[in-house]
C-alpha atoms as a PDB file:
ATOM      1  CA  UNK A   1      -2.537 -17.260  -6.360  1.00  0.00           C
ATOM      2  CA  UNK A   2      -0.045 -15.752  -4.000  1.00  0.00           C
ATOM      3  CA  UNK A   3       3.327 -14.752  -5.537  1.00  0.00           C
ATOM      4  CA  UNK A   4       5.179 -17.585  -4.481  1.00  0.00           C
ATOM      5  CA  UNK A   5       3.061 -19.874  -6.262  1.00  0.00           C
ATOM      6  CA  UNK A   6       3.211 -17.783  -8.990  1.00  0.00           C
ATOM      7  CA  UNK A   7       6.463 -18.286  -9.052  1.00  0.00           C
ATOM      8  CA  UNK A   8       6.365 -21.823  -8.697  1.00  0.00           C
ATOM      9  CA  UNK A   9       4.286 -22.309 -11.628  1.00  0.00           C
ATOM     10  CA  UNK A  10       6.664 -19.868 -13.884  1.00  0.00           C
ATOM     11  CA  UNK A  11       9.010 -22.281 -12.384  1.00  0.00           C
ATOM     12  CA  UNK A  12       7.590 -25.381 -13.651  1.00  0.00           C
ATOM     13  CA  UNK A  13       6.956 -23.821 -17.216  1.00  0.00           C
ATOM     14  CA  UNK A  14      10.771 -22.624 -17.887  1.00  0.00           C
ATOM     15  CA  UNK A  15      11.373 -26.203 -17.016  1.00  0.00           C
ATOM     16  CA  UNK A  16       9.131 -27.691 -19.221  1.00  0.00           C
ATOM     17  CA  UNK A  17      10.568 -25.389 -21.976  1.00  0.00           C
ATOM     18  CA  UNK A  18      13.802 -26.230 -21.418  1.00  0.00           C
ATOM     19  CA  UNK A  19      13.715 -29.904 -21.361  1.00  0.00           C
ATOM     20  CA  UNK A  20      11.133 -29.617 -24.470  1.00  0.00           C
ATOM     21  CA  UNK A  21      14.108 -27.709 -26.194  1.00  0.00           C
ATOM     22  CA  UNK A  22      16.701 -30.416 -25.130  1.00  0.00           C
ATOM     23  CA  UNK A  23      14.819 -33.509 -25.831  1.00  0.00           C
ATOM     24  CA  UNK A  24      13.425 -31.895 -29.505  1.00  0.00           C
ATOM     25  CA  UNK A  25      17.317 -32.055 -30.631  1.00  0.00           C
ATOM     26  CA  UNK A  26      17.660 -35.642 -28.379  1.00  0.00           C
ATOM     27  CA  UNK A  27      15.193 -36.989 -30.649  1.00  0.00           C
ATOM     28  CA  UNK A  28      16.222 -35.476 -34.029  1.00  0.00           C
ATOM     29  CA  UNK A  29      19.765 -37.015 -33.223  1.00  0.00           C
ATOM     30  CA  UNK A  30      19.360 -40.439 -31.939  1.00  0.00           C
ATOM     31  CA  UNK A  31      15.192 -41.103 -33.872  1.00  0.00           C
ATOM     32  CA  UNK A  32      14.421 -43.333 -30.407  1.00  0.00           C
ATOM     33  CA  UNK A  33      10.712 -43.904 -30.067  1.00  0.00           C
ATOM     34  CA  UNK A  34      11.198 -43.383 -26.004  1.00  0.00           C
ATOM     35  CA  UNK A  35      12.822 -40.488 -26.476  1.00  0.00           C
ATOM     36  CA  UNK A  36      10.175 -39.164 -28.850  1.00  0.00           C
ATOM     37  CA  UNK A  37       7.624 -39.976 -25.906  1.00  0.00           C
ATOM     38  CA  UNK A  38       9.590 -38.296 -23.842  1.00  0.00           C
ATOM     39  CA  UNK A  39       9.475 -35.295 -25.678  1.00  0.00           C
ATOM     40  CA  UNK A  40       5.835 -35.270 -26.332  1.00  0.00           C
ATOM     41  CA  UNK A  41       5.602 -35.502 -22.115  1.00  0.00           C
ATOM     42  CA  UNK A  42       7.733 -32.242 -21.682  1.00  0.00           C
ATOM     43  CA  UNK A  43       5.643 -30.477 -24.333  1.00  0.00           C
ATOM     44  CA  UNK A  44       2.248 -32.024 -22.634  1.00  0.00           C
ATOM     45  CA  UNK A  45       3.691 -30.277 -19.769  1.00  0.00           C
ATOM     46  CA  UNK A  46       4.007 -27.273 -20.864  1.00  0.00           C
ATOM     47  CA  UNK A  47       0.814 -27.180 -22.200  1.00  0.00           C
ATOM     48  CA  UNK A  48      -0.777 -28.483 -19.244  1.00  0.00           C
ATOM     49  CA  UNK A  49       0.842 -25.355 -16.523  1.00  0.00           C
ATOM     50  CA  UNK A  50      -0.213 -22.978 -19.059  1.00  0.00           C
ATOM     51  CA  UNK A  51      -3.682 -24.680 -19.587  1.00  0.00           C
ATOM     52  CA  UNK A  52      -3.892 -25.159 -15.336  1.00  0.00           C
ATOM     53  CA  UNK A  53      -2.319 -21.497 -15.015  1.00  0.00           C
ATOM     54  CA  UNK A  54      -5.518 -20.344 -16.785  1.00  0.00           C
ATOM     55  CA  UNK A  55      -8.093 -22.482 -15.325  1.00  0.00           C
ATOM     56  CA  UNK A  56      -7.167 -21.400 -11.726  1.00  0.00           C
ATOM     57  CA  UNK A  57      -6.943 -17.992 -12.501  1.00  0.00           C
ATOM     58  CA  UNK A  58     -10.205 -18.190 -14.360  1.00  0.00           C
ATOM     59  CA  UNK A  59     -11.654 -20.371 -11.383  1.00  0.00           C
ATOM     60  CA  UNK A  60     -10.353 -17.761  -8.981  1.00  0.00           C
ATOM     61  CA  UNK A  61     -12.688 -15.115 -10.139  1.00  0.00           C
ATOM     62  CA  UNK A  62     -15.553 -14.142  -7.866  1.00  0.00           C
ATOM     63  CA  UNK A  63     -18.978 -14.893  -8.493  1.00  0.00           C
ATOM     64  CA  UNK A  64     -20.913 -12.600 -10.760  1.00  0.00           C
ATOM     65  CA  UNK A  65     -24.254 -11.702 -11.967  1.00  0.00           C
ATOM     66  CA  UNK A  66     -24.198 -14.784 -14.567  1.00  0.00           C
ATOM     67  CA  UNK A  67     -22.486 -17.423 -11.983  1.00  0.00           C
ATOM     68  CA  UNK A  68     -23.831 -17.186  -8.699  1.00  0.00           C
ATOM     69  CA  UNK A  69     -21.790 -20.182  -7.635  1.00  0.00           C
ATOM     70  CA  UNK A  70     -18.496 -18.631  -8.610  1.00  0.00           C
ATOM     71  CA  UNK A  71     -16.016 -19.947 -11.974  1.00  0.00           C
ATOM     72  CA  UNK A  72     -14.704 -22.695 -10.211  1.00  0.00           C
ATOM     73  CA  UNK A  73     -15.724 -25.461 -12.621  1.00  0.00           C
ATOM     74  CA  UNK A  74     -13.111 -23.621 -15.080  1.00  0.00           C
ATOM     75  CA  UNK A  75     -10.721 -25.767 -13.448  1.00  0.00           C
ATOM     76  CA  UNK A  76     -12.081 -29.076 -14.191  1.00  0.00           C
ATOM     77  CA  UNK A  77     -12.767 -27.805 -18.046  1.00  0.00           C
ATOM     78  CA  UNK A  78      -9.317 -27.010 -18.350  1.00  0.00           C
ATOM     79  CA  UNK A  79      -8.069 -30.263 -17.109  1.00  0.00           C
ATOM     80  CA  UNK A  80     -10.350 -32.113 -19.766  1.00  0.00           C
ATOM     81  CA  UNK A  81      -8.856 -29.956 -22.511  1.00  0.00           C
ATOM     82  CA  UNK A  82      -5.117 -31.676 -21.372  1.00  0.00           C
ATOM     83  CA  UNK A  83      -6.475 -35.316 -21.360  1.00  0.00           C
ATOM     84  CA  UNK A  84      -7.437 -34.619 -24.892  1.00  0.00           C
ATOM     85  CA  UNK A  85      -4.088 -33.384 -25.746  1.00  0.00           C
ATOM     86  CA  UNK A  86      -2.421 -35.997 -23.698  1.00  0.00           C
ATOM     87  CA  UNK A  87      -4.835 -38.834 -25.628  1.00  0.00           C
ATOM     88  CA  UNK A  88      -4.190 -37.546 -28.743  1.00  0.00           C
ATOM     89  CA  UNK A  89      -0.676 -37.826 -28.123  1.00  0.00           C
ATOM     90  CA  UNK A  90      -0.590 -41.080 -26.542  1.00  0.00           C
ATOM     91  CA  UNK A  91      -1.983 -42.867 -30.189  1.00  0.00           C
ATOM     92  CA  UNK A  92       0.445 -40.842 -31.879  1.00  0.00           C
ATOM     93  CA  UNK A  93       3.395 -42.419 -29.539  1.00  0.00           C
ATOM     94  CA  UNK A  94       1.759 -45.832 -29.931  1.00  0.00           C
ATOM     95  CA  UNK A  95       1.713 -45.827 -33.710  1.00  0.00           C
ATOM     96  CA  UNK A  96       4.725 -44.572 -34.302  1.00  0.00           C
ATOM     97  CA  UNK A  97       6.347 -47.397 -31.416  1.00  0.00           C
ATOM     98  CA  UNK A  98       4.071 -49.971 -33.536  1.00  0.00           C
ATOM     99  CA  UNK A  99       5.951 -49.264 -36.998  1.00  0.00           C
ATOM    100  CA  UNK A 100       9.473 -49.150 -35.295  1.00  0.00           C
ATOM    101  CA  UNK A 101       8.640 -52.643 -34.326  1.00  0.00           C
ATOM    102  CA  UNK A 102       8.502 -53.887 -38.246  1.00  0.00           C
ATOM    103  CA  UNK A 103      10.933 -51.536 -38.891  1.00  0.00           C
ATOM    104  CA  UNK A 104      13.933 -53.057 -36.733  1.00  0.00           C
ATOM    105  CA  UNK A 105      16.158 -49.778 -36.917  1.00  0.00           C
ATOM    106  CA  UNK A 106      18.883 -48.896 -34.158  1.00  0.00           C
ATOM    107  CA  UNK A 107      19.082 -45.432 -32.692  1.00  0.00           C
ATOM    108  CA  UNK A 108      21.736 -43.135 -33.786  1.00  0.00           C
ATOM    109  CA  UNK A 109      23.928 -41.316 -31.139  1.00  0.00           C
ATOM    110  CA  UNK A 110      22.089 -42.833 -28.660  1.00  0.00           C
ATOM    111  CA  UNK A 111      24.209 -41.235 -26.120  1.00  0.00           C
ATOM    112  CA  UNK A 112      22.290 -37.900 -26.910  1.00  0.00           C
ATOM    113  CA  UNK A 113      19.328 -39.391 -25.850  1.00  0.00           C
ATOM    114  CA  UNK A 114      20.409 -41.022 -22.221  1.00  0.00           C
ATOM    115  CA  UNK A 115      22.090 -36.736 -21.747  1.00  0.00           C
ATOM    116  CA  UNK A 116      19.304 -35.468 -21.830  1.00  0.00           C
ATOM    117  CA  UNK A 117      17.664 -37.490 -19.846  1.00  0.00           C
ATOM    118  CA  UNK A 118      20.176 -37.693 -17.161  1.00  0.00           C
ATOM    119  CA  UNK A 119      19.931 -33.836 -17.114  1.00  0.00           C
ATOM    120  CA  UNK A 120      16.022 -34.218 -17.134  1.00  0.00           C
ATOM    121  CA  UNK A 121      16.081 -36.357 -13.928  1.00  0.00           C
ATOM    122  CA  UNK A 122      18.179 -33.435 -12.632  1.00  0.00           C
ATOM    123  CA  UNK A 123      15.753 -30.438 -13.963  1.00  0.00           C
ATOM    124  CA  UNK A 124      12.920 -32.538 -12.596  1.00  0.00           C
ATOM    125  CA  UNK A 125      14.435 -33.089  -9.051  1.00  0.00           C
ATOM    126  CA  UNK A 126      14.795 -29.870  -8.177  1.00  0.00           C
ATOM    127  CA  UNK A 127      12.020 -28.702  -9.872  1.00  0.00           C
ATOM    128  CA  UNK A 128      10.152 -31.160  -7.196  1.00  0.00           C
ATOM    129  CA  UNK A 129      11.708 -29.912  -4.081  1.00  0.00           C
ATOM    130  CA  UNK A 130      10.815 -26.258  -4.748  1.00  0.00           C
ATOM    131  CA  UNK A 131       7.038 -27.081  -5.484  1.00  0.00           C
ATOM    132  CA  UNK A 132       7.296 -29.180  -2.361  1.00  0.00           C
ATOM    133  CA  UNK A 133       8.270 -26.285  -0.291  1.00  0.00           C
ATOM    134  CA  UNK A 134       6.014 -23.920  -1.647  1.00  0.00           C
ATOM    135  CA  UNK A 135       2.991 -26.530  -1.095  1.00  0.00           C
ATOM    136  CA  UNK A 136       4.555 -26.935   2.231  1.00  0.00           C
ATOM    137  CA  UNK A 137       4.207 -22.759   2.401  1.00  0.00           C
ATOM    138  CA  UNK A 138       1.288 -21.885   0.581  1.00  0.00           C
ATOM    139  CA  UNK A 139      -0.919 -25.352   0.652  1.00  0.00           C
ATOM    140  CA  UNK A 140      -1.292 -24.342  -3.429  1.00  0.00           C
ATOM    141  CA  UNK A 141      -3.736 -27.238  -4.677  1.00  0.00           C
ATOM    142  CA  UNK A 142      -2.646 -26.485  -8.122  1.00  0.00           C
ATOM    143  CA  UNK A 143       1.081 -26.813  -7.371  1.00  0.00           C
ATOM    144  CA  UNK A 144       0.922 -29.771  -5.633  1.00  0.00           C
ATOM    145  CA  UNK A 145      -1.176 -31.373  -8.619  1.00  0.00           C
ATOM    146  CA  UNK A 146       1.956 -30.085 -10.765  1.00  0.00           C
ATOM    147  CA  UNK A 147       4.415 -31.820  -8.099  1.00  0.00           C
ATOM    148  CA  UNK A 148       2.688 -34.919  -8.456  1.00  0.00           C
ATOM    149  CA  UNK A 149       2.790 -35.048 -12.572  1.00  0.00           C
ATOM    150  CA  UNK A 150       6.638 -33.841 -12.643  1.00  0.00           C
ATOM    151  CA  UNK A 151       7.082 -36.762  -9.872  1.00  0.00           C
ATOM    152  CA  UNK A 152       5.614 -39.635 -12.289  1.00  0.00           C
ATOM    153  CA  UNK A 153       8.255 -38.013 -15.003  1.00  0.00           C
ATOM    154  CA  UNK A 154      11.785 -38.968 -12.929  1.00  0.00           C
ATOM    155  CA  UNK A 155      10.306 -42.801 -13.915  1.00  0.00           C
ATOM    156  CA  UNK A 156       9.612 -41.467 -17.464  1.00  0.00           C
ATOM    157  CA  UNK A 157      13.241 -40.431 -18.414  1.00  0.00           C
ATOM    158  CA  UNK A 158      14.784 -43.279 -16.591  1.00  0.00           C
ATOM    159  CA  UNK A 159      12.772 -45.480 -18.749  1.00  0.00           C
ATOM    160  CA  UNK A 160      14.157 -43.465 -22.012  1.00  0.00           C
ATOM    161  CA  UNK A 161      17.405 -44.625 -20.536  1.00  0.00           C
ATOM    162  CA  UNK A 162      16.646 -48.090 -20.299  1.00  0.00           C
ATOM    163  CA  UNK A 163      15.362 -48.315 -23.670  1.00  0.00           C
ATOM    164  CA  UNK A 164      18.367 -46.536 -25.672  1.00  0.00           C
ATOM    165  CA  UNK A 165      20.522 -48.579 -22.949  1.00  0.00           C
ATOM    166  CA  UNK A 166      19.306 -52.282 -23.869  1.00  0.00           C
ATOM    167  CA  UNK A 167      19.101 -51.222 -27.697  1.00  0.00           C
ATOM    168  CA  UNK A 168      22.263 -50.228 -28.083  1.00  0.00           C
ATOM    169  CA  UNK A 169      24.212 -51.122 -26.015  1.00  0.00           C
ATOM    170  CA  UNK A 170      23.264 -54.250 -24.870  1.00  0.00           C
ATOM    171  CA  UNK A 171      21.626 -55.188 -28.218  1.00  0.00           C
ATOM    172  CA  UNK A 172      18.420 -56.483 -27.067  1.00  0.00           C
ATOM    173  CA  UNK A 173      16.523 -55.562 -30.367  1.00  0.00           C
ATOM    174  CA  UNK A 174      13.362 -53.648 -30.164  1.00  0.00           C
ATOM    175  CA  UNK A 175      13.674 -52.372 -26.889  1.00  0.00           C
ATOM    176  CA  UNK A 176      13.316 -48.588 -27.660  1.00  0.00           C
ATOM    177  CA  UNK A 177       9.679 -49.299 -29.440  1.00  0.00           C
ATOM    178  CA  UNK A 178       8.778 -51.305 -26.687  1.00  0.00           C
ATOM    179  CA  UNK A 179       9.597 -48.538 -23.680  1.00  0.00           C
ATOM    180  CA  UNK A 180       7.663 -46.797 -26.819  1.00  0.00           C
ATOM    181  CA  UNK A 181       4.734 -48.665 -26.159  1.00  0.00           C
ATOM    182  CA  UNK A 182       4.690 -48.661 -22.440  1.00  0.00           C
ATOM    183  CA  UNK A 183       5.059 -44.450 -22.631  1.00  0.00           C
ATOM    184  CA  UNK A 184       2.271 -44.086 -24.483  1.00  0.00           C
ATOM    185  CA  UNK A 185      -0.101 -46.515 -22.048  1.00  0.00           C
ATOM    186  CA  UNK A 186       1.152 -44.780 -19.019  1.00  0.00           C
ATOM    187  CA  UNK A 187       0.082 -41.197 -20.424  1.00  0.00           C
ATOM    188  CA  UNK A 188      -3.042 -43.258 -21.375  1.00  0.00           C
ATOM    189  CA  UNK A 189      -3.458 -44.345 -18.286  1.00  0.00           C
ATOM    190  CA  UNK A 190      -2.703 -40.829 -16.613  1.00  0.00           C
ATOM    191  CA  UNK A 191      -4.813 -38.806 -18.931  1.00  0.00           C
ATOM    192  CA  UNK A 192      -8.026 -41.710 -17.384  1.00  0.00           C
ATOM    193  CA  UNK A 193      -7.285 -40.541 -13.987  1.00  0.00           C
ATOM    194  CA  UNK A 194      -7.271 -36.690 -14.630  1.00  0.00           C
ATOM    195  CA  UNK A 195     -10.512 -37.149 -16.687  1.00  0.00           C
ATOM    196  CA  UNK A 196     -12.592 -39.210 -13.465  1.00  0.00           C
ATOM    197  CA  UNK A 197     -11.398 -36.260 -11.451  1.00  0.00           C
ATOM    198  CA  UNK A 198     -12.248 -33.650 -13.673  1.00  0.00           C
ATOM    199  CA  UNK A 199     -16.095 -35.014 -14.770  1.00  0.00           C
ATOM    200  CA  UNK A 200     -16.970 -36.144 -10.942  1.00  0.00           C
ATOM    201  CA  UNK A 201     -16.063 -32.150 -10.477  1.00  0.00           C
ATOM    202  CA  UNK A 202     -18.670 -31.455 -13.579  1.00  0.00           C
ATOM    203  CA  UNK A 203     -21.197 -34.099 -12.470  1.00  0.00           C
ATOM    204  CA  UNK A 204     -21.389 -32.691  -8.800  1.00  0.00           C
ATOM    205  CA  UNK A 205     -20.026 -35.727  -7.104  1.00  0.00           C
ATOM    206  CA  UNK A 206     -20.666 -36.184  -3.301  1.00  0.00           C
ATOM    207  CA  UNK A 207     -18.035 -35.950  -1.490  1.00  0.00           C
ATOM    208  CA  UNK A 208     -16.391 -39.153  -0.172  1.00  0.00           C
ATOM    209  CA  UNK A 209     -18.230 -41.002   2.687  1.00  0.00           C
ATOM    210  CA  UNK A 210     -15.372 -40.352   4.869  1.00  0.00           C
ATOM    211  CA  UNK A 211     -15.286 -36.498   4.498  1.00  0.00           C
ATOM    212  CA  UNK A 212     -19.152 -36.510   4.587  1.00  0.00           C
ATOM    213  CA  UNK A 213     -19.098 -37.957   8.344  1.00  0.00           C
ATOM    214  CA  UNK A 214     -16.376 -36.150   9.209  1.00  0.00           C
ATOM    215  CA  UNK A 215     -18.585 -33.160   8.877  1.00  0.00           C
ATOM    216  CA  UNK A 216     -21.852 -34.846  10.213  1.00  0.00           C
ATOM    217  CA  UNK A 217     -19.578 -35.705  13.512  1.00  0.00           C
ATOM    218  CA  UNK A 218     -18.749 -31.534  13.971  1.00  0.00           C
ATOM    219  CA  UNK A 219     -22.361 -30.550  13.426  1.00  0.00           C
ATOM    220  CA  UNK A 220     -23.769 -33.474  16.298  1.00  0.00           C
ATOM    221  CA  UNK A 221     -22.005 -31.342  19.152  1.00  0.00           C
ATOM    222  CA  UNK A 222     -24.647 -28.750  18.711  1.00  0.00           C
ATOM    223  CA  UNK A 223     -26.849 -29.834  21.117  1.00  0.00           C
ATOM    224  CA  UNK A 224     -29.366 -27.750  19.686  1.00  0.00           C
ATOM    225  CA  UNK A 225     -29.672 -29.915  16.567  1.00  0.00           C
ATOM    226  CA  UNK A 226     -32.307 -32.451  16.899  1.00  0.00           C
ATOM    227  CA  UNK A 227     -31.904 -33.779  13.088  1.00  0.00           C
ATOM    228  CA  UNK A 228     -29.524 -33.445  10.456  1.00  0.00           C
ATOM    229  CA  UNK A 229     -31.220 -34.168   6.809  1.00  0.00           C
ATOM    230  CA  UNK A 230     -30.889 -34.124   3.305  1.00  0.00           C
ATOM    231  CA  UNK A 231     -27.408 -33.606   3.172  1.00  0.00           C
ATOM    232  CA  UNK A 232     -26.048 -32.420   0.094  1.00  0.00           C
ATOM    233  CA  UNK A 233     -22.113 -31.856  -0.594  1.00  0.00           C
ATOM    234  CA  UNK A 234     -20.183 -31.061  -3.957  1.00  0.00           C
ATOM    235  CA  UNK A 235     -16.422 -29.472  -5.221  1.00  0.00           C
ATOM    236  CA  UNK A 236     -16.169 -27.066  -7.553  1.00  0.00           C
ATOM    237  CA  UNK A 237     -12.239 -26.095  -8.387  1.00  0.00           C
ATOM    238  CA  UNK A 238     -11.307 -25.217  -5.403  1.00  0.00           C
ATOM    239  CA  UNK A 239     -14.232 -24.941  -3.279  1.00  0.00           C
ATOM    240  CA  UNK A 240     -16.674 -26.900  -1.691  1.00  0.00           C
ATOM    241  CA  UNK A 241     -20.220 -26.593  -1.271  1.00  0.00           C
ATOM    242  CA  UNK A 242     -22.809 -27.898   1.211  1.00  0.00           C
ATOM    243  CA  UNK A 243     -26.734 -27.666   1.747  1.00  0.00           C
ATOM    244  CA  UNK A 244     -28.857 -29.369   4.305  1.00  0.00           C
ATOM    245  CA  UNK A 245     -32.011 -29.688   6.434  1.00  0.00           C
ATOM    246  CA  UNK A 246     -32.057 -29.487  10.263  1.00  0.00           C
ATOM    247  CA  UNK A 247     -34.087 -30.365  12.706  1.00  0.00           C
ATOM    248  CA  UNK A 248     -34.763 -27.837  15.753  1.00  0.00           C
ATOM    249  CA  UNK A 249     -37.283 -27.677  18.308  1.00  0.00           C
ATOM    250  CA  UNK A 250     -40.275 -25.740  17.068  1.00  0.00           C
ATOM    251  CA  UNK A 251     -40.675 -23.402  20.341  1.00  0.00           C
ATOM    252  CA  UNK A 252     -37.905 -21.816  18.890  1.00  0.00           C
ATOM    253  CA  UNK A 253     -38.157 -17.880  18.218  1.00  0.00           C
ATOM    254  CA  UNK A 254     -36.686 -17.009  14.459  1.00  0.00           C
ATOM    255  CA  UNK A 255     -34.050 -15.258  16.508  1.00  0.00           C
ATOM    256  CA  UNK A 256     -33.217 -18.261  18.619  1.00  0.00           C
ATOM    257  CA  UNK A 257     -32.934 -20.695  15.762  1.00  0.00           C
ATOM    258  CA  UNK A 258     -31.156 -17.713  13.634  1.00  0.00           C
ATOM    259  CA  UNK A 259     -27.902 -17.830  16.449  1.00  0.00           C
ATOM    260  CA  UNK A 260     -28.004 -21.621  16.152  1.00  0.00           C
ATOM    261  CA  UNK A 261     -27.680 -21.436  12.364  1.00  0.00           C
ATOM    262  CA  UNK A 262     -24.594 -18.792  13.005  1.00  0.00           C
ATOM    263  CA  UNK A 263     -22.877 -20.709  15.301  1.00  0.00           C
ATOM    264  CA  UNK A 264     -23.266 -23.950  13.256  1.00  0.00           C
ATOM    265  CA  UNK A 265     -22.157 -22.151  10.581  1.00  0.00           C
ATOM    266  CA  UNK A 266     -19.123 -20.705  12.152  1.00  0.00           C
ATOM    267  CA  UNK A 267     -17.615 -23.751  13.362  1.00  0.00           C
ATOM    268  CA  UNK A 268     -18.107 -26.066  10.094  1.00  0.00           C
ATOM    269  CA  UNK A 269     -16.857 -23.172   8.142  1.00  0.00           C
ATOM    270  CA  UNK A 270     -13.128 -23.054  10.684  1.00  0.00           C
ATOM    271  CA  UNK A 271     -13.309 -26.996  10.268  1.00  0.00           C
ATOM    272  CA  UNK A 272     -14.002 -27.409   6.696  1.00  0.00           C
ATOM    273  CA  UNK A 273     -12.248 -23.747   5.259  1.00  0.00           C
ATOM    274  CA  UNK A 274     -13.374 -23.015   1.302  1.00  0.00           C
ATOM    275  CA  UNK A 275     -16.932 -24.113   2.335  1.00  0.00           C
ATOM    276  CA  UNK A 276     -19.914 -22.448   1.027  1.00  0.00           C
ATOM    277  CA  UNK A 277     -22.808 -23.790   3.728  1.00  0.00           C
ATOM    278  CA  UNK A 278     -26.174 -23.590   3.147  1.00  0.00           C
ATOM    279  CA  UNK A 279     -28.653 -24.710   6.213  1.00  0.00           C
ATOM    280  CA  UNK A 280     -32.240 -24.665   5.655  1.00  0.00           C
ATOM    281  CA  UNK A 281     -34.137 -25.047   9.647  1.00  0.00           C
ATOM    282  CA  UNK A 282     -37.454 -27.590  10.098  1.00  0.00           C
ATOM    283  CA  UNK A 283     -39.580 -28.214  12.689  1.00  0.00           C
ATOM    284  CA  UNK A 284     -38.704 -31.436  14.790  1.00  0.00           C
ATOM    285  CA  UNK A 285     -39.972 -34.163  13.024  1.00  0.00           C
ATOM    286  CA  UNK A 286     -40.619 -32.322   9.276  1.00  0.00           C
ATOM    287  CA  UNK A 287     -40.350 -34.764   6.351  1.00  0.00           C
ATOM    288  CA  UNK A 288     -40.222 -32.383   2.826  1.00  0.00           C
ATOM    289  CA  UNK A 289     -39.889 -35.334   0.655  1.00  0.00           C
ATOM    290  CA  UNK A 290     -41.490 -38.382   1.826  1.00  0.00           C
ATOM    291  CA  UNK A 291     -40.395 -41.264   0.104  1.00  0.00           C
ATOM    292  CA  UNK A 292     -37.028 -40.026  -1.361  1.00  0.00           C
ATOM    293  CA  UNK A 293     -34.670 -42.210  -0.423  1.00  0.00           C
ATOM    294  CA  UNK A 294     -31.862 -39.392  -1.103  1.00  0.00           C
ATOM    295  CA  UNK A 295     -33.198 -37.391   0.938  1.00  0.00           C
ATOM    296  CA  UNK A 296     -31.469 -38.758   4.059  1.00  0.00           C
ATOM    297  CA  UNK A 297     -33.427 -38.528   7.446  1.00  0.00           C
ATOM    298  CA  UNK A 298     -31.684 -37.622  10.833  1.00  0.00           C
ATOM    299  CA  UNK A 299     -28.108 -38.467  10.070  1.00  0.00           C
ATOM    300  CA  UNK A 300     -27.841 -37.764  13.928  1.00  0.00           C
ATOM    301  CA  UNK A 301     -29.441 -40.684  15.548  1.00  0.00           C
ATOM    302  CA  UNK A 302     -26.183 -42.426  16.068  1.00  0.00           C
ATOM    303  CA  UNK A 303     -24.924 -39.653  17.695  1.00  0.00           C
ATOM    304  CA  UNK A 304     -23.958 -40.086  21.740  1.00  0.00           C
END
């Protein structure tokens, strides 16, 4: 990571420990369910730069004798380990909103509560705008994945608000358990999305059909290139990986076909940058696995 994203993620931990500290007395003072949810986001936080501070940095490592293909999967391992914590954490919200419900209490000070919110939706804001910039400077992956989670949170502690408002102020009875409630489905419902991310990353997902023809449309202007076949694409953290088959005319030398193949290469890599390419050259007209129905044939036919 360059230093300015290193500073951006120091950034975005401070935050999270202030606002953990601020919200830890919010709910000791005012016992609010949403504020307790809110709480257990700012610590989730926390735990999820340091968790995603580690992963990259373990991801970043070069390949070695043991992993060929680099660490980068140490990305998508970390970001399991947070949807645990954030499921875990989600019930514990849930059940605790649940039992407020019977037990019909009113938050104390609740005025404690909406502070430190206010002055979250303040942390958070400008917390936003510097990632933004760096992104904008740097085109971090990891801090823009940070942005977007600190975004969601501006709706978060405007919902604590809400709750402690209509509670106690407007004295719409169990309100706070209810924000309580809806909290703990939307960290639910953001741990499902990091954890589709993270196993297509550990499955070795294609990549989507849109990207895939993008790159099928760069290597047809080789003129060379009779056939395209077999194509194979996957991410890993932060880097992308491609094998396939082409087709080439078999009067070729090994030379001749060797400058096509570094050419090819060349431009797909200053296309597609953080691409590991792997082309294997046939024969016009060579079939390796007859009968494979993955094993696309001439993906250039269409071509013009």
């Amino acid at each position: 990571m360059t230093n300015l994203a290193r500073r951006a993620a120091l950034a975005s931990v401070a935050s999270a420990v202030l606002l953990g500290s601020l919200k830890a007395y919010a709910a000791w003072r005012t016992g609010s369910v949403a504020v307790l949810a809110s709480l257990a986001d700012s610590l989730l936080d926390l735990v999820a730069s340091l968790v995603t501070l580690g992963g990259v940095h373990w991801a970043a490592q070069p390949a070695d004798e043991k992993h060929r293909f680099g660490h980068g999967k140490a990305e998508a391992l970390a970001a399991l380990f947070q949807v645990g914590v954030i499921a875990v954490s989600a019930f514990a919200i849930l059940w605790r909103a649940v039992e407020r419900m019977f037990a019909e209490q009113a938050s104390v000070d609740p005025e404690y509560g909406i502070g430190v919110s206010i002055v979250a939706i303040a942390v958070t804001l400008a917390l936003t705008r510097y990632q933004r910039s760096v992104v904008r400077r740097t085109g971090s992956i990891a801090i823009g994945t940070d942005r977007i989670h600190y975004s969601s949170d501006l709706f978060l502690n405007a919902a604590v608000i809400a709750a402690l408002v209509l509670e106690n102020y407007a004295g719409i009875s169990g309100a706070d358990a209810l924000f309580g409630v809806l909290i703990a489905f939307w960290l639910l419902f953001g741990a499902w999305r990091a954890s589709v991310t993270a196993i297509d990353q550990l499955m070795d997902k294609e990549w989507p059909e849109a990207k895939r023809q993008r790159f099928i449309e760069v290597a047809a202007g080789h003129p060379e290139l009779i056939g395209l076949h077999d194509l194979r694409t996957r991410t890993s953290g932060t880097m992308d990986f491609v094998q396939f088959h082409i087709w080439m005319d078999p009067k070729m030398t090994i030379a001749e076909s060797h400058d096509v193949v570094e050419r090819l290469e060349a431009e797909l890599g200053a296309k597609f940058p953080g691409t590991e390419i792997l082309i294997h050259v046939d024969p016009e007209g060579q079939v390796d696995e007859p009968g494979n129905p993955l094993a696309e044939i001439n993906l250039l036919e269409d071509r013009t």
